[in-house]
N, C-alpha and C. Protein backbone atom coordinates (compact mmCIF):
# COMPACT_ATOMS: atom_id res chain seq x y z
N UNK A 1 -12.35 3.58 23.43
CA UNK A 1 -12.03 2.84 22.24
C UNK A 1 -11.30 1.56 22.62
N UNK A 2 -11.69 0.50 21.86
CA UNK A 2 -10.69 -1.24 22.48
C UNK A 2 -9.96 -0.74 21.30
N UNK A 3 -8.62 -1.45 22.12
CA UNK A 3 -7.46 -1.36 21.29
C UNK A 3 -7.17 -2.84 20.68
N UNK A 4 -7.91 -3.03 19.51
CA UNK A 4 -7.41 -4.50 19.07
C UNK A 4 -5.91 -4.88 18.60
N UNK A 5 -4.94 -4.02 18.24
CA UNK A 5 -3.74 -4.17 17.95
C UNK A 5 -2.49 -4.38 19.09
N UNK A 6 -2.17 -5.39 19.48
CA UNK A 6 -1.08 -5.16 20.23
C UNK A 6 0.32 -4.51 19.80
N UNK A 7 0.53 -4.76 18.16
CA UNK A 7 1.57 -4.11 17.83
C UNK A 7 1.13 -3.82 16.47
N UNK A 8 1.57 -2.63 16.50
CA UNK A 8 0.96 -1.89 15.20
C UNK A 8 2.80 -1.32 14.30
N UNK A 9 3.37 -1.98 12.97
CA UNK A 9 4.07 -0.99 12.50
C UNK A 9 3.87 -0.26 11.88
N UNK A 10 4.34 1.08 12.23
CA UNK A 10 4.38 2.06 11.31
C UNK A 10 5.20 2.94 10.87
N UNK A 11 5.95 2.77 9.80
CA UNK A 11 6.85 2.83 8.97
C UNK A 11 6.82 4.29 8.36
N UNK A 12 7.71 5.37 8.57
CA UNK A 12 7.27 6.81 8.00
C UNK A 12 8.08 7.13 7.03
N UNK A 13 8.77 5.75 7.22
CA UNK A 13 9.62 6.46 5.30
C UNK A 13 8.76 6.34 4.31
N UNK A 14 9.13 7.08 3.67
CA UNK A 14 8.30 7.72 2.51
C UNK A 14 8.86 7.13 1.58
N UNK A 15 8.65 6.55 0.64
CA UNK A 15 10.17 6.14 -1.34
C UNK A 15 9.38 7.76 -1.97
N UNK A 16 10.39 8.06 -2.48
CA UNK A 16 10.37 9.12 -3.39
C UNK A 16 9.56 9.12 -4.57
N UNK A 17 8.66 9.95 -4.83
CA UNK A 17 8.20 9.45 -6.15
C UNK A 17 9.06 9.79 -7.00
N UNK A 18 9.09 9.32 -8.39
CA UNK A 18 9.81 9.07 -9.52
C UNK A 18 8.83 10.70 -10.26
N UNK A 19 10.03 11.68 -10.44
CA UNK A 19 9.63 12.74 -11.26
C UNK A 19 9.16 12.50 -12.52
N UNK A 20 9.68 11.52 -13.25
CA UNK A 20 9.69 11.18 -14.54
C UNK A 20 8.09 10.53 -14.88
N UNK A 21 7.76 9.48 -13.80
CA UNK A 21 6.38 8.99 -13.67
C UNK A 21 5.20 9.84 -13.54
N UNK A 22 5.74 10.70 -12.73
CA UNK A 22 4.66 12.00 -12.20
C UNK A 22 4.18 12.53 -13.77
N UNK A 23 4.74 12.73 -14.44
CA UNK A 23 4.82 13.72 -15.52
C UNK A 23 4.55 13.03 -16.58
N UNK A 24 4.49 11.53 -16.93
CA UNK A 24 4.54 11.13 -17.98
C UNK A 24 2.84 11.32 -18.62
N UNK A 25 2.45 11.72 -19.80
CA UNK A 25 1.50 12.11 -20.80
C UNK A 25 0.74 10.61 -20.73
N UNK A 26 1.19 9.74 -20.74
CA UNK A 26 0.75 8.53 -20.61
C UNK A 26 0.44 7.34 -19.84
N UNK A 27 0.22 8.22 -18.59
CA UNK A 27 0.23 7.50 -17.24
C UNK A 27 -1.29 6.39 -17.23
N UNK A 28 -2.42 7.07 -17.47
CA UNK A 28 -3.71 6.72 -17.74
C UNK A 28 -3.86 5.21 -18.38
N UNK A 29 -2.63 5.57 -19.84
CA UNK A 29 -2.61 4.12 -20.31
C UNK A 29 -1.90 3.26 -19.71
N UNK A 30 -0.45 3.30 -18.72
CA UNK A 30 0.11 2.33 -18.25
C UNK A 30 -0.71 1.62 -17.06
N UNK A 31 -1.73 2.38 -16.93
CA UNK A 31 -3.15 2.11 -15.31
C UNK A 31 -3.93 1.06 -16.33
N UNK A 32 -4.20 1.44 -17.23
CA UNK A 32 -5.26 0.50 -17.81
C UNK A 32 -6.54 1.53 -17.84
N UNK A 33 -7.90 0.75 -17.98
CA UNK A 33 -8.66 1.38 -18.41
C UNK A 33 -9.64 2.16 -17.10
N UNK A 34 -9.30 1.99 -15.84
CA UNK A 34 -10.01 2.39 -14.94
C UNK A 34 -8.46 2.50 -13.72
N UNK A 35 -7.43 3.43 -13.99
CA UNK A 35 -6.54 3.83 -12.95
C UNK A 35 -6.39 3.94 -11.43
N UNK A 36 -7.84 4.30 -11.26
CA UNK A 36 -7.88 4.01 -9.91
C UNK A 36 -8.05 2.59 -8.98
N UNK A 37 -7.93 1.48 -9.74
CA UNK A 37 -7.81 -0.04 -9.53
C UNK A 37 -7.16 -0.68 -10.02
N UNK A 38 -6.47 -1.30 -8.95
CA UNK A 38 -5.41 -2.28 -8.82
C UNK A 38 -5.92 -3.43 -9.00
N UNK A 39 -4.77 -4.71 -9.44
CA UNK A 39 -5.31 -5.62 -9.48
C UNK A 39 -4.66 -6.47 -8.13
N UNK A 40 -5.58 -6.44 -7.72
CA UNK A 40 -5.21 -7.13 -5.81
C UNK A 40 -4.77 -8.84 -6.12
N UNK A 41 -4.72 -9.49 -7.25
CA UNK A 41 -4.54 -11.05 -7.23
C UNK A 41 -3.24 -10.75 -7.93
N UNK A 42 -2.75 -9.84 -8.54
CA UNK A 42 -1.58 -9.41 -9.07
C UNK A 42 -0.46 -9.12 -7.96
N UNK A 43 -1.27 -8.52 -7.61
CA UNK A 43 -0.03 -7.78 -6.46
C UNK A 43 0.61 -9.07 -5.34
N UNK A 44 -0.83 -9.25 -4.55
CA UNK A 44 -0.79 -10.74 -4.28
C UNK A 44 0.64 -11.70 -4.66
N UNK A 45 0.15 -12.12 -5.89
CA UNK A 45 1.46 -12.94 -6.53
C UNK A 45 2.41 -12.50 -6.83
N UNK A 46 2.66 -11.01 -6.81
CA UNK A 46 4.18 -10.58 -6.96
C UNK A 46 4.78 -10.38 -5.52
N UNK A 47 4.34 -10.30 -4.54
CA UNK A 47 4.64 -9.81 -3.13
C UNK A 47 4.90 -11.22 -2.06
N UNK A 48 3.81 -12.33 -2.64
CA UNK A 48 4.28 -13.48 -1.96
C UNK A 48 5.19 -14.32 -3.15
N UNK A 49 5.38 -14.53 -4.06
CA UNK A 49 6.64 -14.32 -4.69
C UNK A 49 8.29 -13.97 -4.73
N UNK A 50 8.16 -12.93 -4.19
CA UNK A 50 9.14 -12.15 -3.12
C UNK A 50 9.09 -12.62 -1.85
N UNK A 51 8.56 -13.17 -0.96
CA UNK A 51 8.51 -12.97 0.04
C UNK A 51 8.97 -14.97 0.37
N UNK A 52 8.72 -15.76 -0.81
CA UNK A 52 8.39 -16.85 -1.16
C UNK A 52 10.34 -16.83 -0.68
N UNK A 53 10.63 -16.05 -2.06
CA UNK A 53 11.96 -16.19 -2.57
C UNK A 53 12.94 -15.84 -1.26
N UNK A 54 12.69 -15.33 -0.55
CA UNK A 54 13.09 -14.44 0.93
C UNK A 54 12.94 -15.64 2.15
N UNK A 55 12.08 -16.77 2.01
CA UNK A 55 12.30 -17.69 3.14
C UNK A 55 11.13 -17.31 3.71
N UNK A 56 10.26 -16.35 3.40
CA UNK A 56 8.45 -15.97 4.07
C UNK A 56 7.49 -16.80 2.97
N UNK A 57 6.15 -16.37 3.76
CA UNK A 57 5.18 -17.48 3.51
C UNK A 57 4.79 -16.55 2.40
N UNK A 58 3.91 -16.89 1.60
CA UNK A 58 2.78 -16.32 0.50
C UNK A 58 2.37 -15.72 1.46
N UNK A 59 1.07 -14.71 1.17
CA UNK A 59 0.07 -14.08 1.52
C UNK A 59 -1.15 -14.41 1.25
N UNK A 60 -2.35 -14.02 1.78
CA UNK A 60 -4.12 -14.21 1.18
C UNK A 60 -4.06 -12.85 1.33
N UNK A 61 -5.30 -12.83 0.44
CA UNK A 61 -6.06 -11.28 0.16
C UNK A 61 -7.03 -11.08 1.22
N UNK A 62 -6.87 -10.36 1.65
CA UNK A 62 -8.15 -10.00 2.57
C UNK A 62 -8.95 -8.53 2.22
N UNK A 63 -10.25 -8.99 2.33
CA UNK A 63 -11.40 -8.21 1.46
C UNK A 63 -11.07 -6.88 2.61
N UNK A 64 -11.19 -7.16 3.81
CA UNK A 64 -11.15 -6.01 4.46
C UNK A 64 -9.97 -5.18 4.52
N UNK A 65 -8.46 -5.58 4.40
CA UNK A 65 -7.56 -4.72 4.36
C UNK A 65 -7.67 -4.26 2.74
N UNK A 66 -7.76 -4.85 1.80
CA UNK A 66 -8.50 -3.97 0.50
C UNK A 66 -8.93 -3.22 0.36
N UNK A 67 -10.06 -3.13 1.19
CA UNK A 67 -11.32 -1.91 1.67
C UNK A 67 -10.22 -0.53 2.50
N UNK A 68 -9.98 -1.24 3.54
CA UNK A 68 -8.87 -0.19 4.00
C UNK A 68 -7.41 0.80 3.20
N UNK A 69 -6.86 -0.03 2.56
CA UNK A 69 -5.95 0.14 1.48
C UNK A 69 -6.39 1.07 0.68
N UNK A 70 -7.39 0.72 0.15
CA UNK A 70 -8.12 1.76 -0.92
C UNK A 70 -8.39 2.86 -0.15
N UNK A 71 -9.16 2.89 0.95
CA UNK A 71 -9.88 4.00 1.36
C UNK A 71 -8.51 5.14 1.71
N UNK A 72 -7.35 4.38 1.98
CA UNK A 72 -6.03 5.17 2.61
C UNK A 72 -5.36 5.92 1.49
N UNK A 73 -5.78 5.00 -0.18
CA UNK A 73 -4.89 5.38 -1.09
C UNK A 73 -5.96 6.91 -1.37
N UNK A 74 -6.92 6.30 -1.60
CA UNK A 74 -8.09 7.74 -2.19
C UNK A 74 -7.70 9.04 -1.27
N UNK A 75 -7.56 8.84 0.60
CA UNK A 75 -7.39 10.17 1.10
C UNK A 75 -5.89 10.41 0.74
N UNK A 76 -5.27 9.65 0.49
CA UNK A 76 -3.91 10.62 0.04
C UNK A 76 -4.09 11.31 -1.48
N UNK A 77 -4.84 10.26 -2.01
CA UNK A 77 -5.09 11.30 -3.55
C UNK A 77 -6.08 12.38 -3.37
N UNK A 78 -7.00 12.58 -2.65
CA UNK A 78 -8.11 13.55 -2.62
C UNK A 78 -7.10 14.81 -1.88
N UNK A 79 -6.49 14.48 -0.82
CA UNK A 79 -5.51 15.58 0.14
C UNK A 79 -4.75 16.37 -1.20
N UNK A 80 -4.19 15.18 -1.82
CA UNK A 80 -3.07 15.74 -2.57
C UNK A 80 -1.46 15.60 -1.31
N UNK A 81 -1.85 14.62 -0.83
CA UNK A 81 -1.22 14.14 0.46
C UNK A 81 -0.35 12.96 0.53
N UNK A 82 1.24 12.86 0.33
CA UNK A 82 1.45 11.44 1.01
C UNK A 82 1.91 11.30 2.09
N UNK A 83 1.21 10.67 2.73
CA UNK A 83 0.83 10.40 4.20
C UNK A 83 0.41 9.15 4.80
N UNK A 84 1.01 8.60 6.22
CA UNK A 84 0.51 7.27 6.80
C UNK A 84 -0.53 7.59 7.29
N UNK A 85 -0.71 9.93 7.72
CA UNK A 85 -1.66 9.67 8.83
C UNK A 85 -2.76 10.80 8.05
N UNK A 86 -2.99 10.58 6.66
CA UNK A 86 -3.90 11.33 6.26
C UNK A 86 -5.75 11.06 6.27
N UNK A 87 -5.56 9.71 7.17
CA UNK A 87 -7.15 9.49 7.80
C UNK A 87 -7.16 9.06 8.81
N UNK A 88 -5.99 8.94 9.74
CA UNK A 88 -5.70 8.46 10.78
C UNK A 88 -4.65 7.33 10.83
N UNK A 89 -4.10 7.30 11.69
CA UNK A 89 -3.34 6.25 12.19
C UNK A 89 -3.58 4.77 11.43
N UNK A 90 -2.69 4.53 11.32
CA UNK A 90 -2.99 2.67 11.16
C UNK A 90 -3.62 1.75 11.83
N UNK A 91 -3.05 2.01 13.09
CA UNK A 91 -4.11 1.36 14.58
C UNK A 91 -5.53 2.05 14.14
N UNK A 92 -5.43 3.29 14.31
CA UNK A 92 -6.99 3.64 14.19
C UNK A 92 -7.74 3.59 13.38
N UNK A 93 -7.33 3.39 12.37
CA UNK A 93 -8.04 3.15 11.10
C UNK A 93 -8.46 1.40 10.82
N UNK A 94 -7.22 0.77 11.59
CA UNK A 94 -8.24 -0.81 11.22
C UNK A 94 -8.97 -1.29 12.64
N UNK A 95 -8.75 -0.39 13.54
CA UNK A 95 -9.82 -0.40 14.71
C UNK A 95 -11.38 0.14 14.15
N UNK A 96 -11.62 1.19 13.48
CA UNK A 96 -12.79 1.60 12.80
C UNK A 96 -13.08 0.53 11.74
N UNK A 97 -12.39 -0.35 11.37
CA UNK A 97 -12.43 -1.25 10.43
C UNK A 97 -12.95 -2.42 11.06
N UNK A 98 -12.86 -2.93 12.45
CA UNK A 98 -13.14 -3.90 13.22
C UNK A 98 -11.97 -5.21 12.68
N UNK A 99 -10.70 -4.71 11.88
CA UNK A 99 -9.88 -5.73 11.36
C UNK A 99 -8.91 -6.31 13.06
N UNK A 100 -9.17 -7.37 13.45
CA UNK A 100 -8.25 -7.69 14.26
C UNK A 100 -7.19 -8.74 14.05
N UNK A 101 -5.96 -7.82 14.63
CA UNK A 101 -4.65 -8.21 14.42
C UNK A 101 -3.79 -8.02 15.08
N UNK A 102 -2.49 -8.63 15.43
CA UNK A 102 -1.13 -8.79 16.49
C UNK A 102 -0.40 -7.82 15.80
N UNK A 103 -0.45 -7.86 14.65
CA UNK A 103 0.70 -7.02 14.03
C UNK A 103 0.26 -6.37 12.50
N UNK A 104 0.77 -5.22 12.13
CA UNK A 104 0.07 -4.53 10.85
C UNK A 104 1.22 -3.71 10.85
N UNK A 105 1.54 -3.55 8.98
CA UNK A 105 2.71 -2.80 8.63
C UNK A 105 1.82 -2.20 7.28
N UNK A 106 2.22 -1.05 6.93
CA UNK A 106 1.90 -0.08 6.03
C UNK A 106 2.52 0.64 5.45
N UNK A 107 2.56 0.33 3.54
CA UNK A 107 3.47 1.01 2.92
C UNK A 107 2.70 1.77 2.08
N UNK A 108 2.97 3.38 1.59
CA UNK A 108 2.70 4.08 1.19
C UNK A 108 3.05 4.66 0.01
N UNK A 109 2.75 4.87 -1.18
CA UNK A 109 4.05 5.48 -2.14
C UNK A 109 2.68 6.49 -2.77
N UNK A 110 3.56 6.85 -3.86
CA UNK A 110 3.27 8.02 -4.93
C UNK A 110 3.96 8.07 -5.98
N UNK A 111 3.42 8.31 -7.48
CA UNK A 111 4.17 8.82 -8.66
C UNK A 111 4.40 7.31 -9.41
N UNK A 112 3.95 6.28 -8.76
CA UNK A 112 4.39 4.69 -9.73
C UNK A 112 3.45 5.19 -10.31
N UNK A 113 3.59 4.83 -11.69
CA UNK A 113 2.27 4.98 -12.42
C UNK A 113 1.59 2.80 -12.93
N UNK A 114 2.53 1.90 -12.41
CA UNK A 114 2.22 0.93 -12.53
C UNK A 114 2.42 0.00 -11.43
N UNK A 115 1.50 -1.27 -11.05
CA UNK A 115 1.83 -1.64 -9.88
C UNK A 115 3.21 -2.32 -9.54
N UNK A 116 3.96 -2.80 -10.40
CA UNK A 116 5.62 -3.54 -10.72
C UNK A 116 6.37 -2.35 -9.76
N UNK A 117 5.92 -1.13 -10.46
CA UNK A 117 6.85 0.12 -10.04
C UNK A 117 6.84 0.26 -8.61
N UNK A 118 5.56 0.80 -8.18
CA UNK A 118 5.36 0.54 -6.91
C UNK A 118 5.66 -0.51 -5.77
N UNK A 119 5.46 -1.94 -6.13
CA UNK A 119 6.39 -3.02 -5.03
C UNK A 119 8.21 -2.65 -5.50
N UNK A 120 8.47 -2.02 -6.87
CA UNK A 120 9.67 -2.53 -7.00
C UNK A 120 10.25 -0.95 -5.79
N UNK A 121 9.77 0.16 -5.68
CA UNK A 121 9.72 1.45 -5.21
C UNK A 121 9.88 0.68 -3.47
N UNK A 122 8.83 0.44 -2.82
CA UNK A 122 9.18 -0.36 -1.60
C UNK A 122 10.28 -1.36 -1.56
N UNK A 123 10.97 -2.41 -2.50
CA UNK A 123 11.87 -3.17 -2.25
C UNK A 123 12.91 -2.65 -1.91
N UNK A 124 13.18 -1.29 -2.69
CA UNK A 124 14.44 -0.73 -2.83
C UNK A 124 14.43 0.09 -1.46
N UNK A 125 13.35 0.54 -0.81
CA UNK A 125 13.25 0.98 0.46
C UNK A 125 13.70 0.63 1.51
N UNK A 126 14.45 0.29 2.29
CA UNK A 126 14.63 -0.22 3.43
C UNK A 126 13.77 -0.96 4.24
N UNK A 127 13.57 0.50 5.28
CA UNK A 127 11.57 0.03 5.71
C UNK A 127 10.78 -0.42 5.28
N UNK A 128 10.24 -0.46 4.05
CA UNK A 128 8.84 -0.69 3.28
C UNK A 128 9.31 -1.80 2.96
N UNK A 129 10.92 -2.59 2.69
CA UNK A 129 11.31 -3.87 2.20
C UNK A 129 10.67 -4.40 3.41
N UNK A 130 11.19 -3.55 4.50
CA UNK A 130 11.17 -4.90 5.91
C UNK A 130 9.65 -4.84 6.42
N UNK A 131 8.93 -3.98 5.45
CA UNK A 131 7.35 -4.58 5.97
C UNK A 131 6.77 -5.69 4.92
N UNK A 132 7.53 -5.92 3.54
CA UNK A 132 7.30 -6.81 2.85
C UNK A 132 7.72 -7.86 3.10
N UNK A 133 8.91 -8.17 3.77
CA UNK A 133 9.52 -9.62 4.68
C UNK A 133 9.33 -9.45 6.06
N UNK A 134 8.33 -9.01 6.68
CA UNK A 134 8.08 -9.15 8.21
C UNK A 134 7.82 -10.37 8.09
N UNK A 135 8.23 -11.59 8.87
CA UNK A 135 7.59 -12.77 9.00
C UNK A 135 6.26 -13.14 9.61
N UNK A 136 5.92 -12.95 10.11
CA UNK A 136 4.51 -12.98 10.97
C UNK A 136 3.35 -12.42 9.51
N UNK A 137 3.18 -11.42 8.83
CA UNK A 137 2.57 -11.36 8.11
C UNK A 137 1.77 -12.27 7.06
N UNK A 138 0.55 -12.37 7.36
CA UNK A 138 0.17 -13.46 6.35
C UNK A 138 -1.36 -13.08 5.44
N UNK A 139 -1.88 -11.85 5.44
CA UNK A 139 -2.66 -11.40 5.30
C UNK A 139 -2.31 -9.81 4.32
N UNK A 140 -3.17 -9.30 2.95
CA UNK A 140 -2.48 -8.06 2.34
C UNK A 140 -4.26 -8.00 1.90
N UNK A 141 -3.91 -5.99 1.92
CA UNK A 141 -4.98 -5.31 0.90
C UNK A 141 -4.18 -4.26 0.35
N UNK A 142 -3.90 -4.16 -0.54
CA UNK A 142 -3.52 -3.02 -1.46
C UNK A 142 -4.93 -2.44 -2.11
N UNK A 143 -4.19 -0.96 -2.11
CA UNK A 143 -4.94 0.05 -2.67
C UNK A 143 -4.22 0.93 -3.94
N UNK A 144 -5.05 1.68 -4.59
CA UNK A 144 -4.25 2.57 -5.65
C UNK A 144 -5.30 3.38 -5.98
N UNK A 145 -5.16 5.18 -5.75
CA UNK A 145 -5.90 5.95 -6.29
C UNK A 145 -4.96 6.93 -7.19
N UNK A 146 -6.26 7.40 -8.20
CA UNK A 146 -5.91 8.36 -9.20
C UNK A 146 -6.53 9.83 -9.27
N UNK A 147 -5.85 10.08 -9.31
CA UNK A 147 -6.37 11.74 -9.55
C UNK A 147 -5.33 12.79 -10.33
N UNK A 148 -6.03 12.71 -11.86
CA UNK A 148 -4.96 13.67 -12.82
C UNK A 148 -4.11 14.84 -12.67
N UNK A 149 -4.55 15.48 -11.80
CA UNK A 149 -4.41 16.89 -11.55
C UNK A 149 -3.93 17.24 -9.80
N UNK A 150 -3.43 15.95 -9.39
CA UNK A 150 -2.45 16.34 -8.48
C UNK A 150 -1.20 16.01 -8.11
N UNK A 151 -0.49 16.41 -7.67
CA UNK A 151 0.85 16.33 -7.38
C UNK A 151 1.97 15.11 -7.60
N UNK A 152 1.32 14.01 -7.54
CA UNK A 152 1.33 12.64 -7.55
C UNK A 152 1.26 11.74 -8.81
N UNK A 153 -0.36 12.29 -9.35
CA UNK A 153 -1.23 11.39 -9.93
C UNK A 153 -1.41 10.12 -9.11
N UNK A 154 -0.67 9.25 -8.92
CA UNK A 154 -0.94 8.10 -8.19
C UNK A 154 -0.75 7.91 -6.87
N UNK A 155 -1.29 7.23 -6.32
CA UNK A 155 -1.04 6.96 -4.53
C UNK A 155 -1.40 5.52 -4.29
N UNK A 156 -0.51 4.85 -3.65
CA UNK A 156 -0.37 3.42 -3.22
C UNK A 156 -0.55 3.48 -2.03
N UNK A 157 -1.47 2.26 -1.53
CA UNK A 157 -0.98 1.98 0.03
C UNK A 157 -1.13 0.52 -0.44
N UNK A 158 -0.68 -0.06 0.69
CA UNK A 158 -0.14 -1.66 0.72
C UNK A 158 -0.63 -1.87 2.43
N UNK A 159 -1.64 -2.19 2.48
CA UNK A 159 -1.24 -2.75 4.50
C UNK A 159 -1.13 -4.62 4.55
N UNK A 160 -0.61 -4.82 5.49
CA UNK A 160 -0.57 -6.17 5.68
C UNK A 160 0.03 -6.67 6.85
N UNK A 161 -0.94 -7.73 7.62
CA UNK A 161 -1.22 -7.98 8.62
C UNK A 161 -1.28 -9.55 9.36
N UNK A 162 -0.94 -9.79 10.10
CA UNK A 162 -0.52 -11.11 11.18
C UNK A 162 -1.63 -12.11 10.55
């Protein structure tokens, strides 16, 4: 296998999901009309926004960490899993991706039932803050899957990359 990553972070704190979110009767409607999609130009502008305000650059969307993001959020919702390494590694997963990069950080959550919740869930994080102000980062795909009937309901991933 080529190892395209020279430095890969990976971040294993977890943010807690919010019990209250997990449970709420009305999660479906705070998702909108298709829950399992995010809006990636949203997130986008709230994250380089932050990151703006922090002395870091904006971000671009990249179609392929999107693709990845998603595919990471769905196996934690299908597992019933939150997990960095519930399809593999980060390295290994954007090596199967053919995404090449110096550096890649990955945040994970569960139980936001909206995307605000979720960046605001990483800010308050330590780790997951300091993968949102890594400087070198200039590249994001967020993901978000749904699935009613597990543990979660929601699962976030966020990757973003050099």
């Amino acid at each position: 296998m080529r190892l395209v990553s020279k430095r890969v972070l990976l971040l294993t704190t977890i943010v807690p999901a919010l019990v209250a979110s997990c449970s709420s009767p009305h999660i479906e409607e705070s998702l909108g009309a298709h829950p399992e999609q995010v809006d990636e130009s949203e997130a986008r502008r709230l994250i380089s926004a932050y990151r703006l305000a922090n002395g870091r650059s904006a971000l671009v969307l990249d179609p392929a960490l999107e693709q990845a993001a998603a595919a990471q959020a769905m196996a934690m919702a299908q597992t019933n899993t939150l997990s960095h390494t519930v399809a593999g590694t980060l390295g290994e997963r954007l090596d199967a991706a053919h995404i090449i990069n110096k550096a890649a950080a990955e945040n994970v959550s569960a139980g936001y039932s909206t995307l605000a919740d979720a960046i605001a869930g990483w800010r308050r994080s330590p780790a997951h803050n300091a993968n949102l102000l890594y400087p070198p980062m200039q590249r994001m795909g967020i993901g978000s899957a749904y699935v009613k009937n597990s543990k979660y309901h929601v699962y976030w991933s966020l990757i973003l990359a050099d």
